[in-house]
Protein backbone atom coordinates (compact mmCIF):
# COMPACT_ATOMS: atom_id res chain seq x y z
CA UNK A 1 -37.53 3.55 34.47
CA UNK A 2 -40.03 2.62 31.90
CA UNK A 3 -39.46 1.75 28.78
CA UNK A 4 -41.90 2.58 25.77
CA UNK A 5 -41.50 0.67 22.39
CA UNK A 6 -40.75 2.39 19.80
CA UNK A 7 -43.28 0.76 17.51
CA UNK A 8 -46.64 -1.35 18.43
CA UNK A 9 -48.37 -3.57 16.26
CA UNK A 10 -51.79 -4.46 17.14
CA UNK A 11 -54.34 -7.09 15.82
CA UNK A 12 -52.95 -5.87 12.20
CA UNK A 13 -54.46 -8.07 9.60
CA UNK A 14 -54.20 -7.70 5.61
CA UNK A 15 -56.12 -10.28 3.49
CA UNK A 16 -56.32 -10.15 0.02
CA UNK A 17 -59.24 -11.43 -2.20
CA UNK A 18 -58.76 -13.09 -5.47
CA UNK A 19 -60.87 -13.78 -7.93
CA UNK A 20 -61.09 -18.07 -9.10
CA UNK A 21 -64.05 -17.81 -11.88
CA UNK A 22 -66.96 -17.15 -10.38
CA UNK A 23 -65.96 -17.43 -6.78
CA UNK A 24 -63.42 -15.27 -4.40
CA UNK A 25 -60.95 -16.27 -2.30
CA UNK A 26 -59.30 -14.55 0.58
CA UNK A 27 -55.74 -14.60 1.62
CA UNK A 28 -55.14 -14.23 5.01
CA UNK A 29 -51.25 -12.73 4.30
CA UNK A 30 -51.25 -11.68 7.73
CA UNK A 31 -54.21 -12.47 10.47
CA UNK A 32 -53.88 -10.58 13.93
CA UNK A 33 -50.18 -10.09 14.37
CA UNK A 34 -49.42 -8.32 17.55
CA UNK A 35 -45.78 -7.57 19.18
CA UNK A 36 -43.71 -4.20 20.50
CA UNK A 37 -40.31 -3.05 19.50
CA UNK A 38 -38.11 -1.02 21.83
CA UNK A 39 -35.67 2.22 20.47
CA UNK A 40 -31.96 0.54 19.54
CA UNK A 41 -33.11 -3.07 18.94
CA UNK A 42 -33.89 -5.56 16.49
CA UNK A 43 -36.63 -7.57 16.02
CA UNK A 44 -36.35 -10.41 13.72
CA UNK A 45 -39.24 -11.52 11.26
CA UNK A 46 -39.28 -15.15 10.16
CA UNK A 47 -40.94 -18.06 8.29
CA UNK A 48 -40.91 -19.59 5.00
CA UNK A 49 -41.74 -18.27 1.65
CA UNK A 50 -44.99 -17.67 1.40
CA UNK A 51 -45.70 -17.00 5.56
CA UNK A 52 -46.65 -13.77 5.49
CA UNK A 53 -43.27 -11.83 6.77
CA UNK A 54 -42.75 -9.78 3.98
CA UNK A 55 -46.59 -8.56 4.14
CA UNK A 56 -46.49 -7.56 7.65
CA UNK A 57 -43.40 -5.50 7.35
CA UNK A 58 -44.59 -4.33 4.48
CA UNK A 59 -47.41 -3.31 6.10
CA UNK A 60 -46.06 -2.36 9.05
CA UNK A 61 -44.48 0.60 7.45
CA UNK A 62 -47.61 1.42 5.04
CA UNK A 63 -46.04 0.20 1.68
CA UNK A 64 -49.71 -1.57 1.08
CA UNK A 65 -53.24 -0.26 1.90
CA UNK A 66 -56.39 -1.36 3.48
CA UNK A 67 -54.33 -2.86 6.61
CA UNK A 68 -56.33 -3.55 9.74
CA UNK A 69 -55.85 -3.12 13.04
CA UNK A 70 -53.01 -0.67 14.80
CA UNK A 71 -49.48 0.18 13.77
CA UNK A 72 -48.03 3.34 16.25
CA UNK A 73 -44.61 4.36 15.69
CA UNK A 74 -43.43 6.86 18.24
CA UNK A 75 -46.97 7.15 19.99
CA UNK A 76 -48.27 8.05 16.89
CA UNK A 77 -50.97 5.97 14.61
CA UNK A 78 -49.52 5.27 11.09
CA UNK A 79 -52.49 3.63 9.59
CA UNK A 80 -54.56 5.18 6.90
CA UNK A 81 -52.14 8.47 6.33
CA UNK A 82 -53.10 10.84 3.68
CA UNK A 83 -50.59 11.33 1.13
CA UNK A 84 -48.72 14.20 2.20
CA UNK A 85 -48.91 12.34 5.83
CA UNK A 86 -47.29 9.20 4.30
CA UNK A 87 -44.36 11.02 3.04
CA UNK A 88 -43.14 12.58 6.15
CA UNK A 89 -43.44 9.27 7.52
CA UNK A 90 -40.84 8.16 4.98
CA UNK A 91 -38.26 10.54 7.13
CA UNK A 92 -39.09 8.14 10.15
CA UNK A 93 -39.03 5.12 8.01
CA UNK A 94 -36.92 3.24 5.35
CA UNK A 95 -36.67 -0.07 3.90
CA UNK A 96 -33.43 -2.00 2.46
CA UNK A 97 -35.22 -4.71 0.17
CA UNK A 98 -33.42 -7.97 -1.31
CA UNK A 99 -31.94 -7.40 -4.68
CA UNK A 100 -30.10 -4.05 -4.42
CA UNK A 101 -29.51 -4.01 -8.25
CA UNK A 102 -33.12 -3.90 -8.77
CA UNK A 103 -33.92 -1.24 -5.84
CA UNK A 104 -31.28 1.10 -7.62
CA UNK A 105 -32.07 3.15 -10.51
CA UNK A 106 -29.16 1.70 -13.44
CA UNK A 107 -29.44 5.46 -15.00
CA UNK A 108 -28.11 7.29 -12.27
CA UNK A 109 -25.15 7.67 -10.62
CA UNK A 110 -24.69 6.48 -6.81
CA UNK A 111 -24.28 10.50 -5.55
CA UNK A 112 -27.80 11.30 -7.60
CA UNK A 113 -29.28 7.61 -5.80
CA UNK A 114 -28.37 8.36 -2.28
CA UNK A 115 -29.09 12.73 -2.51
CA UNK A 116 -32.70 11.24 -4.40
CA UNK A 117 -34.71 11.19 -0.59
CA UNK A 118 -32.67 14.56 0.44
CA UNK A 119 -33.95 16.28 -2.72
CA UNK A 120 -37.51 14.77 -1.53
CA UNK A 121 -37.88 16.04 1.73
CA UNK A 122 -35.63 19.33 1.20
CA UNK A 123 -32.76 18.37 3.00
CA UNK A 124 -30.31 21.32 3.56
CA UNK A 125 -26.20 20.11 3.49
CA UNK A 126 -27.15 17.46 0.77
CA UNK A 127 -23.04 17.37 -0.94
CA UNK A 128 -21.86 17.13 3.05
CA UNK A 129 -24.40 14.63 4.14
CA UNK A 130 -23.78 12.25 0.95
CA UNK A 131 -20.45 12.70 1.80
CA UNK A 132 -21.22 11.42 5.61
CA UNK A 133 -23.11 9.03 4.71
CA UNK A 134 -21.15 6.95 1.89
CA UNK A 135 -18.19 6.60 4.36
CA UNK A 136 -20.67 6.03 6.88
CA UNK A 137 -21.33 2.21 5.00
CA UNK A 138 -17.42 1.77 4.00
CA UNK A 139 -16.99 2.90 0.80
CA UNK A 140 -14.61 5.22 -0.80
CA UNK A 141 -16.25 8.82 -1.85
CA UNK A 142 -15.10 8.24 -5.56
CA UNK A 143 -17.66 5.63 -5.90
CA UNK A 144 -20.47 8.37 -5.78
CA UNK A 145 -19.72 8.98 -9.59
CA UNK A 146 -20.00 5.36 -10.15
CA UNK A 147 -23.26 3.33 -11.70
CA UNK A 148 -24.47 0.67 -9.79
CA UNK A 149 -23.79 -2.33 -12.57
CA UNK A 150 -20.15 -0.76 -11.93
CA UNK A 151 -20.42 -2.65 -8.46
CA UNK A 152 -20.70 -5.64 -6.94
CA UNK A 153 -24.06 -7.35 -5.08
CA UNK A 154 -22.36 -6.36 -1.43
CA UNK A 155 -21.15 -2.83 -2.69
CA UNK A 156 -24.89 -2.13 -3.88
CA UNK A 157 -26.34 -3.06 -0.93
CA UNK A 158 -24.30 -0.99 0.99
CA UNK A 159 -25.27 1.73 -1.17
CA UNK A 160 -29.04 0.80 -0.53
CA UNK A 161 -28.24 1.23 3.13
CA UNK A 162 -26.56 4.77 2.09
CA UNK A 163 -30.01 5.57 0.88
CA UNK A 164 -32.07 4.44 3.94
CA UNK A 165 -29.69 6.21 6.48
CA UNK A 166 -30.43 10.00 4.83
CA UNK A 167 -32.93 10.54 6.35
CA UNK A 168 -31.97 9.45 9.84
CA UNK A 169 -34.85 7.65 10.34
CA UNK A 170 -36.39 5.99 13.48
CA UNK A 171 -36.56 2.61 11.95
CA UNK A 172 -35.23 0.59 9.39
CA UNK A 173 -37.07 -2.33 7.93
CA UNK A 174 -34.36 -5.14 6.33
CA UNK A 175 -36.47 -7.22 3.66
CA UNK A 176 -34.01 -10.79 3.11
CA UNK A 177 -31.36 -7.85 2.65
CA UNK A 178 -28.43 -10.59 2.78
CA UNK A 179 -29.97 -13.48 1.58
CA UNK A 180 -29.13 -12.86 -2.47
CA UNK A 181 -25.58 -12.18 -0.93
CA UNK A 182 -22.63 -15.15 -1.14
CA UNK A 183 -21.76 -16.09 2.30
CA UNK A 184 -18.55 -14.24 3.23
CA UNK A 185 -20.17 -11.04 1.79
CA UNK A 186 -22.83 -11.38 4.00
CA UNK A 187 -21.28 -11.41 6.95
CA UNK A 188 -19.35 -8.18 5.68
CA UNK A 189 -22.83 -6.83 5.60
CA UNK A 190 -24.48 -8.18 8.92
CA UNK A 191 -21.64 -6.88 10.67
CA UNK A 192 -21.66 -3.30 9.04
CA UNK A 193 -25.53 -3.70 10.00
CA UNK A 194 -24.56 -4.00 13.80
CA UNK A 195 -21.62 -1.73 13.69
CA UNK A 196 -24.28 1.40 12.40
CA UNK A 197 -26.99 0.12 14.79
CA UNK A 198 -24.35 0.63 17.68
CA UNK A 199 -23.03 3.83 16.61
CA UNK A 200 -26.46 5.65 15.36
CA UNK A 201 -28.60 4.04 17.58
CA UNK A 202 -30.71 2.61 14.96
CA UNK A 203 -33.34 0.81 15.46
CA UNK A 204 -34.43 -2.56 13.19
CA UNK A 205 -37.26 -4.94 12.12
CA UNK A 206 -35.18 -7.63 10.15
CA UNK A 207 -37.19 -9.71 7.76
CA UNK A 208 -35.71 -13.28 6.84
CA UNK A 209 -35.99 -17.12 6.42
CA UNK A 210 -32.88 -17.84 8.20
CA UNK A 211 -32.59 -18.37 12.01
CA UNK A 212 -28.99 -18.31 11.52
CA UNK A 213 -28.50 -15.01 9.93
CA UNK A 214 -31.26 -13.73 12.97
CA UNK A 215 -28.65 -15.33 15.55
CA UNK A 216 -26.44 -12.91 14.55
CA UNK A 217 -28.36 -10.01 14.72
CA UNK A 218 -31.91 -9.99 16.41
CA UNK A 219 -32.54 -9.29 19.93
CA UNK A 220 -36.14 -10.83 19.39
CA UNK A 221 -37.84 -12.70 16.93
CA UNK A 222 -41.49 -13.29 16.09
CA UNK A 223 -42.08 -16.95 13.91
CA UNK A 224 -44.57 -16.46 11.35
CA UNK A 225 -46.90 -19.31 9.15
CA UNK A 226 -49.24 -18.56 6.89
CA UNK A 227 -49.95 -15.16 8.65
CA UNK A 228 -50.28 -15.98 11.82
CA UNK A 229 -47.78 -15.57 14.57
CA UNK A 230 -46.93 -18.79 16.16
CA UNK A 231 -44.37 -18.16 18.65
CA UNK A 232 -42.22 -14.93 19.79
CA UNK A 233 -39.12 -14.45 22.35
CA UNK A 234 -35.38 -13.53 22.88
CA UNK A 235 -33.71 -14.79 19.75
CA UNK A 236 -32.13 -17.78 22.05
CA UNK A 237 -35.42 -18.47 23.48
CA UNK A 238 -36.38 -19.12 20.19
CA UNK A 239 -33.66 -21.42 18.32
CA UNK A 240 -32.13 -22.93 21.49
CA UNK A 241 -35.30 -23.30 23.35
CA UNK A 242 -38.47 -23.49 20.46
CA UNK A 243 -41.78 -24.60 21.39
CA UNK A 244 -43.60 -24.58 18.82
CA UNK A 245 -43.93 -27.26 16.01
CA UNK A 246 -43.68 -25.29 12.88
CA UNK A 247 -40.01 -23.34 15.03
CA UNK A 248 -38.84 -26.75 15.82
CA UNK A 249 -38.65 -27.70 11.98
CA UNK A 250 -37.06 -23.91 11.24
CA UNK A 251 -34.04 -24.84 13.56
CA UNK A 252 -33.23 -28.14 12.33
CA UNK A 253 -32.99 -26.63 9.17
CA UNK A 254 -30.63 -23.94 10.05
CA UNK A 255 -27.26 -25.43 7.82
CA UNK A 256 -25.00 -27.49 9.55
CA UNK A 257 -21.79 -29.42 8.17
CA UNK A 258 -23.04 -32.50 6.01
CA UNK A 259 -26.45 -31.67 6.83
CA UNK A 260 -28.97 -31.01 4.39
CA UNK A 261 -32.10 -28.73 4.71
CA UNK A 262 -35.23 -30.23 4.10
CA UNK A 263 -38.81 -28.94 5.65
CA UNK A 264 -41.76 -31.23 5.24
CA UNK A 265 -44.32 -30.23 2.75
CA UNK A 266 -47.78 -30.69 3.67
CA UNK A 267 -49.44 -33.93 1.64
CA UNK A 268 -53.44 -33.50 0.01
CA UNK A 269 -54.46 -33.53 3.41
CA UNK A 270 -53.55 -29.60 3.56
CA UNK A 271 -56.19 -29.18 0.26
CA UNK A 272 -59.31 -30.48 2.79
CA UNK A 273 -57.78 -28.26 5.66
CA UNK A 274 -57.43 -25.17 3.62
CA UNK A 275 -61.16 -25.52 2.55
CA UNK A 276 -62.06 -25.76 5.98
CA UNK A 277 -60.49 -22.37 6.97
CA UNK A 278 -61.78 -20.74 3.49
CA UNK A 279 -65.50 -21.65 4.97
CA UNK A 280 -64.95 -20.06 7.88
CA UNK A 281 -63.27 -22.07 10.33
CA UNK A 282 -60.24 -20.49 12.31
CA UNK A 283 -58.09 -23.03 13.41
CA UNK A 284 -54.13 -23.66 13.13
CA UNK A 285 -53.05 -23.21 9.27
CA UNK A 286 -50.01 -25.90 10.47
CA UNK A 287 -52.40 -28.38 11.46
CA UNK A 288 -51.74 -31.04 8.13
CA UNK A 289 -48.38 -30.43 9.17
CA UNK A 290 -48.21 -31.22 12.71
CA UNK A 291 -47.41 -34.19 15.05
CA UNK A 292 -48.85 -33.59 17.49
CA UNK A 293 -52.45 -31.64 16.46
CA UNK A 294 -55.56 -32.32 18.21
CA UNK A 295 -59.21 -32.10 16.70
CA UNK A 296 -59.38 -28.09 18.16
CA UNK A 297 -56.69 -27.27 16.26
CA UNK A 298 -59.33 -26.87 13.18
CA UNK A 299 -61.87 -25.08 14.73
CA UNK A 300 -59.80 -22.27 17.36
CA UNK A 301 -56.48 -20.82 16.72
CA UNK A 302 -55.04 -21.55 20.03
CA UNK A 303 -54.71 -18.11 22.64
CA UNK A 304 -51.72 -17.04 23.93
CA UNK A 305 -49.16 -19.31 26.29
CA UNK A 306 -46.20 -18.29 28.01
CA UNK A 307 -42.88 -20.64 28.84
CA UNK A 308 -41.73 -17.62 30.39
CA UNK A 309 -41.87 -13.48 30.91
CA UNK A 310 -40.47 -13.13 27.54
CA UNK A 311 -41.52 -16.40 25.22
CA UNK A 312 -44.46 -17.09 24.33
CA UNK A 313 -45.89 -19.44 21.58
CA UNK A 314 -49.58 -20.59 20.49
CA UNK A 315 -50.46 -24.85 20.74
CA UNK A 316 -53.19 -26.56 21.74
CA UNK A 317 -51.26 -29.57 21.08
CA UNK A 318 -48.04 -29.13 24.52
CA UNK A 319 -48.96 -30.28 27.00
CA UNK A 320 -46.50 -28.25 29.56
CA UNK A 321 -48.55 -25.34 29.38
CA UNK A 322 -46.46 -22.94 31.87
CA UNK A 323 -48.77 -19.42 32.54
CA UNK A 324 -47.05 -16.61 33.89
């Protein structure tokens, strides 16, 4: 039986231009990002601060304008919606972003927060579904009357998951949703993640800088640097098995006992290569980073290679090339 993704991204690109002076630069946030997501999974977003991830999910589910390329969710093209278009497509999308205090209003109470998108899109039920939906995340109904200072950092961010689950929508987009969150609370909150995925059938794009957080909940992952994709595959494909330069120094940073994280930053070196790209070159953004780049790797982003049906990665510079 085939199986169609739920969501395709295609070639989506969103560069911004900034003015230095006199002269304008362009930001290529995210440059020709392509993958598929399939109903009742997660796909897992990551990179460091700065790569681009929270762009193309942001983009993904139209929360900036002028993107490029193709986004269809359900069959259906998403990009360029009029306004009244865009809202209805909030019913089959919702985002749970990184500080929940600041995603909550501090004026209102958690009942008026989580019956807000209800009200919107003229929900009938709203008292039962609030109801539904509060228990739904673990918490006791008497916290509805509650404000959200009144809580703590895990408590509000199960609220903000309240809030994207009215609506029932078709996807859920998880922006660093755990990372402001001390460790034990966290894993309160990747599990209650799971446990709603399993029992609604939800399906997830899952934005963060830690492989070890996407371990526990990804199916796949796509590894993102300065907006380009770099590598993609299972999640164990990816930090038991990476290929790519730039995913090699992700894992070894994932925490360990007695081991610290540190990530190489890029020397001047990266100030010559970054001119290079800005006049028009399109190589490899990692290149003043990478052991083992070759002198193509500033001129031509490398094209697709496969290690296997499902993981695939983009270097000039391995040599075990393996095409499927």
């Amino acid at each position: 039986m085939t199986v169609h993704p739920i969501l395709e991204v295609s070639d989506v690109k969103k560069y911004f231009v900034m003015k230095n002076g006199l002269k304008k630069d362009v930001i290529k946030a995210v440059d020709r990002i392509s993958f598929s997501l399939e109903a009742g999974k997660t796909l897992g977003i990551v990179g460091e601060s700065g790569s681009g991830k929270s762009t193309l999910g942001r983009a993904i589910v139209q929360l900036l304008h002028d993107i490029e390329g193709e986004v269809l969710l359900n069959g259906k093209s998403i990009i360029g919606l009029k306004r009244k278009e865009l809202q209805k497509l909030r019913e089959d999308i919702q985002v749970v972003f990184q500080d929940p205090y600041a995603s909550l209003d501090p004026k209102q109470k958690i009942k008026k927060i989580i019956a807000e998108p209800l009200k919107i899109h003229k929900k009938p039920d709203r008292e039962k579904s609030i109801h539904e939906i509060i228990e739904l995340v673990g918490l006791p109904v008497e916290f509805l009357e509650r404000y959200p200072h009144e809580l703590s950092g895990g408590q509000r961010q199960r609220i903000g998951i309240a809030r994207a689950l009215a609506l029932s929508p078709s996807l859920i987009l998880f922006d660093e949703a755990v990372s402001a969150l001390d460790v034990s609370v966290q894993a309160q909150i990747i599990n209650l993640i799971k446990k709603l995925q399993n029992q609604l059938k939800l399906t997830y794009l899952f934005i963060t800088h830690d492989l070890s957080v996407l371990r526990q909940v990804a199916d796949e992952v796509i590894v993102i640097y300065r907006g380009k994709l770099v590598e993609k595959g299972k999640v164990e494909e990816i930090i038991d098995q990476p290929v790519h330069p730039y995913t090699k120094l992700l894992v070894s940073a994932i925490p360990e006992i007695g081991k610290p994280i540190v990530l190489d930053e890029a020397g001047e070196e990266e100030k010559v290569i970054n001119q290079m790209f800005e006049e028009g070159e399109d190589g490899c953004p990692f290149y003043s980073r990478c052991e083992i780049r070759k002198s193509i790797c500033l001129k031509k982003f490398p094209e697709i290679s496969k290690l296997s049906e499902t993981h695939d990665y983009y270097c000039h510079g391995i040599s075990n090339k393996k095409e499927i």
